[in-house]
Protein backbone atom coordinates (compact mmCIF):
# COMPACT_ATOMS: atom_id res chain seq x y z
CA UNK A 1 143.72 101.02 -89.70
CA UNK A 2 146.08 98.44 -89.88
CA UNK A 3 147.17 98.70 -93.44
CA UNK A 4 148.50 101.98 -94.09
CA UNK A 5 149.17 103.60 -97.97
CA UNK A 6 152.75 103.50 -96.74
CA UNK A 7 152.76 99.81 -95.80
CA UNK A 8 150.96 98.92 -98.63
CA UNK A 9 153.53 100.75 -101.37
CA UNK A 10 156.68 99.40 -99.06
CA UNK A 11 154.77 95.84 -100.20
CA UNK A 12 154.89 96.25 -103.26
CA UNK A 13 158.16 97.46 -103.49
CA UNK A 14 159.50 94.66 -101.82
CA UNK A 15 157.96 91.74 -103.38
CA UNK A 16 156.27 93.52 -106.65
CA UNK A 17 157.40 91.71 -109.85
CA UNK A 18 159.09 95.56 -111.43
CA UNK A 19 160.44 96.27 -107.74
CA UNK A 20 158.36 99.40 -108.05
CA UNK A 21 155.32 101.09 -105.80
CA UNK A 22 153.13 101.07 -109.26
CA UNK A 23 153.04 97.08 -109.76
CA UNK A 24 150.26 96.48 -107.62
CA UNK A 25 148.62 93.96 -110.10
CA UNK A 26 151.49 91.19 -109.83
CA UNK A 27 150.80 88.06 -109.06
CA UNK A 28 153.93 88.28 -106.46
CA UNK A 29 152.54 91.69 -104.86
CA UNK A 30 149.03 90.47 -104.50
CA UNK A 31 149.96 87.38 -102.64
CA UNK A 32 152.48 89.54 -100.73
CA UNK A 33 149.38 91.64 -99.63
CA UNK A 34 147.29 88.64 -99.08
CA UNK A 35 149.96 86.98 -96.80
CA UNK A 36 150.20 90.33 -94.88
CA UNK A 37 146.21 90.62 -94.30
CA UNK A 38 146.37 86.64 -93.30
CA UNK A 39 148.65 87.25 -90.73
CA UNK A 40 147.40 90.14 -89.21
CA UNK A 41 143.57 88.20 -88.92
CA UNK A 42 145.51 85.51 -87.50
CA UNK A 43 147.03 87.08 -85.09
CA UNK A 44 143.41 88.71 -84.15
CA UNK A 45 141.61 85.60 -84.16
CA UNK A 46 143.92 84.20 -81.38
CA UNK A 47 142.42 86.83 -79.19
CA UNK A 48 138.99 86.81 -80.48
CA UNK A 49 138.32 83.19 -80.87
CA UNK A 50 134.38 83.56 -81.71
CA UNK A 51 134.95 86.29 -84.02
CA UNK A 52 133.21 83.91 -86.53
CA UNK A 53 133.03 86.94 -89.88
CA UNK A 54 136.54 87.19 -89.27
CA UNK A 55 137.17 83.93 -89.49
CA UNK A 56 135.44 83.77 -92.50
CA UNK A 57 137.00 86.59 -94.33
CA UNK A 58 140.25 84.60 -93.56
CA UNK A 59 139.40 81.43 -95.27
CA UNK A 60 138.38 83.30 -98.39
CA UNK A 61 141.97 85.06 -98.10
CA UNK A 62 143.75 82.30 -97.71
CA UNK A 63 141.66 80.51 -100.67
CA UNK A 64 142.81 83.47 -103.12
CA UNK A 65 146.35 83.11 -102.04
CA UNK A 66 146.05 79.73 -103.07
CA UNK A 67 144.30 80.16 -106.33
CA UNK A 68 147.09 83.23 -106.95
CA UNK A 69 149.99 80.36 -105.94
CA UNK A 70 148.83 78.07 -108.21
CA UNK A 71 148.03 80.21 -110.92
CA UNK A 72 152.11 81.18 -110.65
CA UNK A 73 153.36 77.72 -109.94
CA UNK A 74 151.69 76.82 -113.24
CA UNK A 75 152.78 79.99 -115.10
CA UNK A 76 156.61 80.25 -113.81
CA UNK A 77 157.68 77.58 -111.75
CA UNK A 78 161.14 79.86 -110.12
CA UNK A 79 158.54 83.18 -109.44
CA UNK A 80 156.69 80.75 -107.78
CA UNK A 81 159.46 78.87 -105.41
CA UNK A 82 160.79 82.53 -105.07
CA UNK A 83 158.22 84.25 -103.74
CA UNK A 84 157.00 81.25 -101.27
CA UNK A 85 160.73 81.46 -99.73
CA UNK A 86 160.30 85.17 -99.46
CA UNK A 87 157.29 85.44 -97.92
CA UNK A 88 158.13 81.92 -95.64
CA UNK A 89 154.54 80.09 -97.06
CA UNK A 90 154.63 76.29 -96.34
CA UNK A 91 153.08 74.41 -99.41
């Protein structure tokens, strides 16, 4: 599997909200794990271009990054520009 328990704790350590392996609910370490799963279907759709499921699964990913972003841009403006320049999101 891609996404090992390892990875997934070194995610949330990094961009969690209490910097700890136990804030998984976050706003800033769900989009953290959303941006990792978008990238890695990304990167597997530009081998598998007809991989159509997968290509679905990614637009509903990227769709609850967005609703997460916005929720945070609306709640706290600086989480919000801070964790888009950590995790290098466009707008």
């Amino acid at each position: 599997m891609y996404l090992t328990k390892e990875k997934k704790q070194e995610l949330f350590e990094n961009h969690g909200r209490l910097k700890s392996k136990n804030d998984t609910g976050s706003a800033e370490a769900q989009i953290a794990l959303f941006t990792h799963r978008i990238n890695h279907l990304t990167e597997h759709l530009k081998t598998h271009r007809k991989d159509y499921s997968t290509q679905l699964g990614l637009l509903k990913l990227v769709g609850k990054r967005r609703k997460l972003l916005d929720y945070l841009a609306h709640k706290d403006i600086n989480r919000y520009r801070a964790i888009i320049k950590e995790l290098g999101i466009r707008k």
